[in-house]
C-alpha atoms as a PDB file:
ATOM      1  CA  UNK A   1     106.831 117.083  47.303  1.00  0.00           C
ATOM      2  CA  UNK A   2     107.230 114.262  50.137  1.00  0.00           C
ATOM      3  CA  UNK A   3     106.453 115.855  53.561  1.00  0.00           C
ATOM      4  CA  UNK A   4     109.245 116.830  55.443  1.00  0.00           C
ATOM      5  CA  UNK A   5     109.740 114.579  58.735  1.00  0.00           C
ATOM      6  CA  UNK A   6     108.824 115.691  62.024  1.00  0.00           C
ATOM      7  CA  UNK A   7     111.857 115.724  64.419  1.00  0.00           C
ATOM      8  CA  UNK A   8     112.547 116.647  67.959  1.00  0.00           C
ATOM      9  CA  UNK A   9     114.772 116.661  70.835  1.00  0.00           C
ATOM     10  CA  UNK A  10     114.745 113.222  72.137  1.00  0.00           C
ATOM     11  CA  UNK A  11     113.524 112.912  75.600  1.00  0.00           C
ATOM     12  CA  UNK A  12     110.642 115.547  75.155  1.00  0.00           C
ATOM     13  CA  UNK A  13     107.293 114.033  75.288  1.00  0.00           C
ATOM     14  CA  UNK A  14     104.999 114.261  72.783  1.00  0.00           C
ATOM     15  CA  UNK A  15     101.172 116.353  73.700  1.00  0.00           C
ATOM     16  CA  UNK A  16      99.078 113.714  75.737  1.00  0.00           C
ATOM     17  CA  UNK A  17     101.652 111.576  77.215  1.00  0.00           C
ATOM     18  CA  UNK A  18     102.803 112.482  80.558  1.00  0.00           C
ATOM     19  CA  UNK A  19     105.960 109.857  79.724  1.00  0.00           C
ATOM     20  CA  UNK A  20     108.429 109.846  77.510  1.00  0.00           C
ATOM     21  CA  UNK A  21     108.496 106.541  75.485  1.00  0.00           C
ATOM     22  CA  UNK A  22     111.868 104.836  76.737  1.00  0.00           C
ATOM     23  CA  UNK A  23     109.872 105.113  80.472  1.00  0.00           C
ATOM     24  CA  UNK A  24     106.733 103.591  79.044  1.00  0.00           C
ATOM     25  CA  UNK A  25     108.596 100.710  77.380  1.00  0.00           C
ATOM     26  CA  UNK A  26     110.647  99.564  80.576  1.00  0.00           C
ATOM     27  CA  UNK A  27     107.122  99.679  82.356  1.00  0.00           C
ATOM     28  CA  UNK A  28     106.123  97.347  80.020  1.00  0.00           C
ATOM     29  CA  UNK A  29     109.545  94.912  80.952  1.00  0.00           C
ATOM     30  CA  UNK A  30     108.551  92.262  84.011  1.00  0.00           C
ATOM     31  CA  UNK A  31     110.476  92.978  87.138  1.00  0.00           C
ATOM     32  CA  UNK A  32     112.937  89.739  87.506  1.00  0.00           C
ATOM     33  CA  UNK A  33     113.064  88.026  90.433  1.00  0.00           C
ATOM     34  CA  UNK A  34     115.500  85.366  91.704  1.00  0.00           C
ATOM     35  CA  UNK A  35     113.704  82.064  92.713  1.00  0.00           C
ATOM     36  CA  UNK A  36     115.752  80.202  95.387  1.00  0.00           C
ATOM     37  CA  UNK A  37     113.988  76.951  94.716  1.00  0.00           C
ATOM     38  CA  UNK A  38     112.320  74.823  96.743  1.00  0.00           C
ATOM     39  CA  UNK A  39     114.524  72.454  98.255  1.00  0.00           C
ATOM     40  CA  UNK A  40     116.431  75.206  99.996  1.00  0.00           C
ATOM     41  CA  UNK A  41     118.311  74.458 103.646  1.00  0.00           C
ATOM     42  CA  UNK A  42     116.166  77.168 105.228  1.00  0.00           C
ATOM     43  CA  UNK A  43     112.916  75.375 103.381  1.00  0.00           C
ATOM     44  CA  UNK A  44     114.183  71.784 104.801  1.00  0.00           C
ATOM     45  CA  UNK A  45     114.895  73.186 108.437  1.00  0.00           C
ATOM     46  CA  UNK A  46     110.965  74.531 108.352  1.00  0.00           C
ATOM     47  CA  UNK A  47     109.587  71.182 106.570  1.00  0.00           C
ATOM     48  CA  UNK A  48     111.456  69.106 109.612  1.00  0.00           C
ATOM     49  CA  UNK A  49     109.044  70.180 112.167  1.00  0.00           C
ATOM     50  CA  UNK A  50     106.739  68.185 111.219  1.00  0.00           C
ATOM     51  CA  UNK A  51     108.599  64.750 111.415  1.00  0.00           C
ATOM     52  CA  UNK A  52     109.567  66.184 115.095  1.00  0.00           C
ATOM     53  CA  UNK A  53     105.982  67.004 115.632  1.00  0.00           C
ATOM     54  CA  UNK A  54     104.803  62.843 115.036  1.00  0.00           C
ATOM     55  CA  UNK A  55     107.727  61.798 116.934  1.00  0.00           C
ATOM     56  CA  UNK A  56     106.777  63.596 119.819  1.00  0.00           C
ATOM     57  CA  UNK A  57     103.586  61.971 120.028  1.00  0.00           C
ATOM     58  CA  UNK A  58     105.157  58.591 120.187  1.00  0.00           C
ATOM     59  CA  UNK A  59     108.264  58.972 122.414  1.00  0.00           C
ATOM     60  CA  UNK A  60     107.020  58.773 126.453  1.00  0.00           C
ATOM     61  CA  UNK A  61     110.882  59.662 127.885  1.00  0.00           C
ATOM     62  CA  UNK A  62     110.607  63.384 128.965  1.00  0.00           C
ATOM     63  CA  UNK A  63     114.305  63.948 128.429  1.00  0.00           C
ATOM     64  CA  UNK A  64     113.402  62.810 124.634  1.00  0.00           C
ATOM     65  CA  UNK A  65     110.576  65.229 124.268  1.00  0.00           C
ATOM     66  CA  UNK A  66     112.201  67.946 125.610  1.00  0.00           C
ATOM     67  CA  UNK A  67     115.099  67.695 122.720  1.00  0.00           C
ATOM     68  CA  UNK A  68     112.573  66.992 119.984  1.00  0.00           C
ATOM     69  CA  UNK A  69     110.788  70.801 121.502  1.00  0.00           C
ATOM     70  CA  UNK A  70     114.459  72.104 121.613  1.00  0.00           C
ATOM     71  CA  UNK A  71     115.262  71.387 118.549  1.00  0.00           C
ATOM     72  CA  UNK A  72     112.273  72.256 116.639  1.00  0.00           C
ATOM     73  CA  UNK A  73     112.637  75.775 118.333  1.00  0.00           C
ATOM     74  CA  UNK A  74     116.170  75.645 117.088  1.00  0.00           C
ATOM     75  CA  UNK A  75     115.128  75.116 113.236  1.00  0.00           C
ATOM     76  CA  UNK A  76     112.342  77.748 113.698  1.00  0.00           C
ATOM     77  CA  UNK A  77     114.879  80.531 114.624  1.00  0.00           C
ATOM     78  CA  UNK A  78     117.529  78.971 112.091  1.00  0.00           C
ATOM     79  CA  UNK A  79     115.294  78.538 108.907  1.00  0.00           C
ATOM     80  CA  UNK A  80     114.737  82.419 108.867  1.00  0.00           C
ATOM     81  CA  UNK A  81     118.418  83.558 109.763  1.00  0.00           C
ATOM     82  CA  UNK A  82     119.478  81.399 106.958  1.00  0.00           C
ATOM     83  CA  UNK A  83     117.537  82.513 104.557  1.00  0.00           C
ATOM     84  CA  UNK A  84     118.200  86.298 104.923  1.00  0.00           C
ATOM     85  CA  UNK A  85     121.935  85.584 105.037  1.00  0.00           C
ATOM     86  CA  UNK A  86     122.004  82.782 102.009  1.00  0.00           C
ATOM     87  CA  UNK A  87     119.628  85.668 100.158  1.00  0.00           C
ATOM     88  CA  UNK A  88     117.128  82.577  99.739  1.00  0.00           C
ATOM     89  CA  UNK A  89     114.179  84.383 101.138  1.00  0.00           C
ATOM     90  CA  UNK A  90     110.883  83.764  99.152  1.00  0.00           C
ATOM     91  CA  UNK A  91     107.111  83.199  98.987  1.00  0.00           C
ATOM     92  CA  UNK A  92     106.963  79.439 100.017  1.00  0.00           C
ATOM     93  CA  UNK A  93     109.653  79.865 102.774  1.00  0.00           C
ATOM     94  CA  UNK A  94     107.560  82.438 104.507  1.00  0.00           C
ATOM     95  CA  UNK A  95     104.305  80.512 103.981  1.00  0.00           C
ATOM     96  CA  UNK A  96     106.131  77.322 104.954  1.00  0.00           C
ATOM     97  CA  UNK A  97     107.946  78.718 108.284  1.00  0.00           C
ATOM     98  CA  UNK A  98     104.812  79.306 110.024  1.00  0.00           C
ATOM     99  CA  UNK A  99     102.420  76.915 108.976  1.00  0.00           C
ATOM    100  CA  UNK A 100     105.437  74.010 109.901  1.00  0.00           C
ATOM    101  CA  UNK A 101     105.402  76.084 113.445  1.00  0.00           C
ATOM    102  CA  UNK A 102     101.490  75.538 114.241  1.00  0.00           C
ATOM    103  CA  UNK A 103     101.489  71.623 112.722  1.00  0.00           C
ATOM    104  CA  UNK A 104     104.635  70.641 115.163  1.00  0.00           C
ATOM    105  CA  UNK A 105     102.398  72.249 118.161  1.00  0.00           C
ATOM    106  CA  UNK A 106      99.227  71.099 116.744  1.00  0.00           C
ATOM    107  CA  UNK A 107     100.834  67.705 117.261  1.00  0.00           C
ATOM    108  CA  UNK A 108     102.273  67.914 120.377  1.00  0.00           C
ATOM    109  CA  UNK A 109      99.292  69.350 122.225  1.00  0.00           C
ATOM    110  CA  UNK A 110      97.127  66.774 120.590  1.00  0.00           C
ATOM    111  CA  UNK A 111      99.472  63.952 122.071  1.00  0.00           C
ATOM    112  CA  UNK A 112      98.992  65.409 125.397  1.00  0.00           C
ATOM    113  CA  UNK A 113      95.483  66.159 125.036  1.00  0.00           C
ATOM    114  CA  UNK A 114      95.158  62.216 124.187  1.00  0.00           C
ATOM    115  CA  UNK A 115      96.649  60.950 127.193  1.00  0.00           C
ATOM    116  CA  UNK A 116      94.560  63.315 129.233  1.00  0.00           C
ATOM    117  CA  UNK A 117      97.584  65.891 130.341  1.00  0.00           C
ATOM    118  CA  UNK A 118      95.849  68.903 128.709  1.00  0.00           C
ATOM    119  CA  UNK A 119      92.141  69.735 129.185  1.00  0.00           C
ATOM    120  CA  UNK A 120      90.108  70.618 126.030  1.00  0.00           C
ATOM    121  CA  UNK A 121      89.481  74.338 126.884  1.00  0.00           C
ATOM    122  CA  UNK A 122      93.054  74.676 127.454  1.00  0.00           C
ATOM    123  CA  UNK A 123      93.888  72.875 123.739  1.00  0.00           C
ATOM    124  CA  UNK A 124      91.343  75.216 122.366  1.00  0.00           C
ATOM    125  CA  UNK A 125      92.839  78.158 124.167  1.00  0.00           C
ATOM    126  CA  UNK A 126      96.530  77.481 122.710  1.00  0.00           C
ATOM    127  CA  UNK A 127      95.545  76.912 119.021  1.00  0.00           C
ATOM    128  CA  UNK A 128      93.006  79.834 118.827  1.00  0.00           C
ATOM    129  CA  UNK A 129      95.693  81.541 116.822  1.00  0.00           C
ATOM    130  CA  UNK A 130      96.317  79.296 114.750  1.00  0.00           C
ATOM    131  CA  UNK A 131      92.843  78.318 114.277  1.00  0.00           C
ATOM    132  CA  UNK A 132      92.311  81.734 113.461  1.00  0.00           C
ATOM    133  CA  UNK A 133      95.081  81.950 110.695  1.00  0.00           C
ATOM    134  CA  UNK A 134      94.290  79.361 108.696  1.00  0.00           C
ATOM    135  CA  UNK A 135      90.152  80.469 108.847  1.00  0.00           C
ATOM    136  CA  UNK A 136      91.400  83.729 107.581  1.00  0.00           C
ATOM    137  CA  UNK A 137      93.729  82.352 104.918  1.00  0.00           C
ATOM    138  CA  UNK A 138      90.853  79.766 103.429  1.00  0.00           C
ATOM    139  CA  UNK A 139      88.382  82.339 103.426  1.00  0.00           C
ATOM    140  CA  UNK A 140      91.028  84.961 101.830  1.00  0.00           C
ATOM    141  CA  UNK A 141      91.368  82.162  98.899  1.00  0.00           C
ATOM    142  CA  UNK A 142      87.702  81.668  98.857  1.00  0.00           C
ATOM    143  CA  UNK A 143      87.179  85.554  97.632  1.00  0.00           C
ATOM    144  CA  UNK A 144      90.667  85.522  95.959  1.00  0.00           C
ATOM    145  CA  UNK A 145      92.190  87.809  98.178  1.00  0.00           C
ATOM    146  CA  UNK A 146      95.906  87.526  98.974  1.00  0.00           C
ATOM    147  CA  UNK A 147      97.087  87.761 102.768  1.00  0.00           C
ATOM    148  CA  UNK A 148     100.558  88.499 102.987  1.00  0.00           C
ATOM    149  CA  UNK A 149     102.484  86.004 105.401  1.00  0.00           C
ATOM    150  CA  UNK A 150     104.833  88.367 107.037  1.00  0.00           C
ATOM    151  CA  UNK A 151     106.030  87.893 110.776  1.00  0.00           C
ATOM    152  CA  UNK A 152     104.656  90.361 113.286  1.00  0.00           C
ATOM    153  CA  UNK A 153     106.552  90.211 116.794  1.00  0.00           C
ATOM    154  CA  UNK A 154     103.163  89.362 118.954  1.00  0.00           C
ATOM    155  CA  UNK A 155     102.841  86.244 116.399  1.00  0.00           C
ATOM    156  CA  UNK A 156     106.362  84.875 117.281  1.00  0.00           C
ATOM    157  CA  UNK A 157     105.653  85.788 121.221  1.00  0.00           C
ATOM    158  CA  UNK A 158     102.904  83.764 120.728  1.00  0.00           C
ATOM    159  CA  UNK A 159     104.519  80.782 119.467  1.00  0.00           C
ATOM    160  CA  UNK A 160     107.687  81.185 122.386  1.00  0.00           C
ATOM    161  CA  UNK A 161     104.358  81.041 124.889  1.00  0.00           C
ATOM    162  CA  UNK A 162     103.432  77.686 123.454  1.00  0.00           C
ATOM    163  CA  UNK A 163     106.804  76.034 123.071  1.00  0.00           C
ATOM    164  CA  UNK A 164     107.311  77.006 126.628  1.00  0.00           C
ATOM    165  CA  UNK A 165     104.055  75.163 127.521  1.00  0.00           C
ATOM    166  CA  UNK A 166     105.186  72.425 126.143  1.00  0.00           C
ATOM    167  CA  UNK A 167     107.932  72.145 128.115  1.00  0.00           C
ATOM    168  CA  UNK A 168     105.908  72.705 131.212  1.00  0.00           C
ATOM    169  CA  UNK A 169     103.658  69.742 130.067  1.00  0.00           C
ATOM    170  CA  UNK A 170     106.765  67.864 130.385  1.00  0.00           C
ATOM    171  CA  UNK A 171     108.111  68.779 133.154  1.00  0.00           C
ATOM    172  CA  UNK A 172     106.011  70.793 135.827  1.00  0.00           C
ATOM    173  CA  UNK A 173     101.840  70.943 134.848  1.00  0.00           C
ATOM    174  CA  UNK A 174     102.026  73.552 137.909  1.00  0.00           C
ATOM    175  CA  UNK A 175     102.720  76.620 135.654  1.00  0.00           C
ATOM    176  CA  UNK A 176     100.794  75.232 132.418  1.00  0.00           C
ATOM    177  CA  UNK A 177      97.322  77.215 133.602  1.00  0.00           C
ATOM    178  CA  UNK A 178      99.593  80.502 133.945  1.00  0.00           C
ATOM    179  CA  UNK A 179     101.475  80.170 130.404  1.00  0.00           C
ATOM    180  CA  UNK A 180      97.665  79.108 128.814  1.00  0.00           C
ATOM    181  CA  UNK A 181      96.484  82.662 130.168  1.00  0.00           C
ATOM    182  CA  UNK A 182      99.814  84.187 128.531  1.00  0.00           C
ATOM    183  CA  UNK A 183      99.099  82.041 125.565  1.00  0.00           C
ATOM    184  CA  UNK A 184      95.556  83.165 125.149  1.00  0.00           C
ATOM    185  CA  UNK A 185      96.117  86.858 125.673  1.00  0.00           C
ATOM    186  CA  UNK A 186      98.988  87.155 123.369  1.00  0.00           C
ATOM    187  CA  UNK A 187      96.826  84.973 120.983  1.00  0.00           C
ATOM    188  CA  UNK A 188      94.458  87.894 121.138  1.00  0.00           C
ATOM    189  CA  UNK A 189      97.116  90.298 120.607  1.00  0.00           C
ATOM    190  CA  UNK A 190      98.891  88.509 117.556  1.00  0.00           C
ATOM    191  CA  UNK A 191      95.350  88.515 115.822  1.00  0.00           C
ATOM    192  CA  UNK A 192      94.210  92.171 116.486  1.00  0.00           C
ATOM    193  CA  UNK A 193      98.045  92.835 115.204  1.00  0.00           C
ATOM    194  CA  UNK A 194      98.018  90.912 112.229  1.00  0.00           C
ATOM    195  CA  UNK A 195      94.505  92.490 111.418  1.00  0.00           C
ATOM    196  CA  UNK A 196      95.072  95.907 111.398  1.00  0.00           C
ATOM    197  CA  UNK A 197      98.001  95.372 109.098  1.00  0.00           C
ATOM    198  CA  UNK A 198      96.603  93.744 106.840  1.00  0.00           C
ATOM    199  CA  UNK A 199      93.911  96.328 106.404  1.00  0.00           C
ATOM    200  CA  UNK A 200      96.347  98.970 105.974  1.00  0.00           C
ATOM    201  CA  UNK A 201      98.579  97.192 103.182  1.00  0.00           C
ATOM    202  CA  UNK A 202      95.191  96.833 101.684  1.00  0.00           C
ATOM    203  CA  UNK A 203      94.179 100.791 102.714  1.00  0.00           C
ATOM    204  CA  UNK A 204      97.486 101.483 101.113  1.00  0.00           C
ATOM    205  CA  UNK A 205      97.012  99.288  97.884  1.00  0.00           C
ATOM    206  CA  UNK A 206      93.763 101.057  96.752  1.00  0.00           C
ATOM    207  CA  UNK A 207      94.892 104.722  97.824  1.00  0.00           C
END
């Protein structure tokens, strides 16, 4: 006599698995994801700092270098609001907004650090956050660790402090010592910030 098939309700799970199978197979289906591209507007905006950043070290007309700072702040707010609204948001746009952000001041510092407008400690003072990020992100690759690139509100104070020093470079040296202290302090902030949250998305990951 063949042996009667088992049969039960669907949806109860079977001794030894906490799941029923329907759950377990949609587990087993990759989350997808819509990839904006590349070549997005809010990706070009961010890239664009960086031309801006070599022209400022060639243009000498203060007028000039103020609309080259101008608009590079413009592009920095612009790139983000952009790509929440257009729903383009992704990976390379948030690595790509900052790290355009530190090369257009790397630049422009550097230019004024060449023609002897900017003293060395000062230069050193103004990048230590950024010298500090990208430390932390080579050494994160070296160990194969992953650190998130999300913005943190001391980070973008920071980087208001040093587009404002720029524009005192340009225009009046007399309140560059006071913004470098700002700079510095809110440096320290941004990186004690950024720290701690990283730890606890990382606390949080092996909890």
């Amino acid at each position: 006599m063949a042996r009667a098939l088992e049969t039960r309700p669907p949806n109860v799970h079977l001794p030894g698995h906490p799941e029923g199978l329907e759950t377990r197979r949609k587990r087993r289906i990759p989350i997808k994801t819509h990839d904006p591209g590349f070549l997005t507007l809010s990706n070009l905006l961010s890239l664009s700092r960086i031309p801006l950043g070599f022209a400022f070290t060639v243009v000498t007309d203060p007028g000039l270098m103020a609309v080259l700072v101008a608009t590079a702040g413009a592009t920095d707010v612009l790139d983000g609001f952009i790509a929440r609204v257009s729903g383009t948001r992704s990976q390379i746009g948030l690595l790509l907004d900052p790290l355009c952000d530190k090369l257009f001041v790397l630049l422009a510092l550097a230019g004024f650090l060449a023609s002897g407008g900017l003293d060395g400690a000062s230069f050193l003072i103004l990048i230590l956050r950024d010298l500090y990020t990208a430390g932390s992100y080579f050494l994160a690759r070296l160990v194969s660790l992953i650190i998130p690139f999300t913005p943190r509100w001391p980070g973008k104070i920071a980087t208001g402090l040093q587009f404002l020093t720029l524009l005192a470079l340009i225009f009046d040296p007399r309140y560059v010592p006071a913004l470098v202290l700002l700079v510095g302090v809110t440096s320290v902030w941004a990186i004690i910030d950024y720290g701690t949250h990283c730890l606890r998305r990382k606390w949080k990951s092996v909890a």
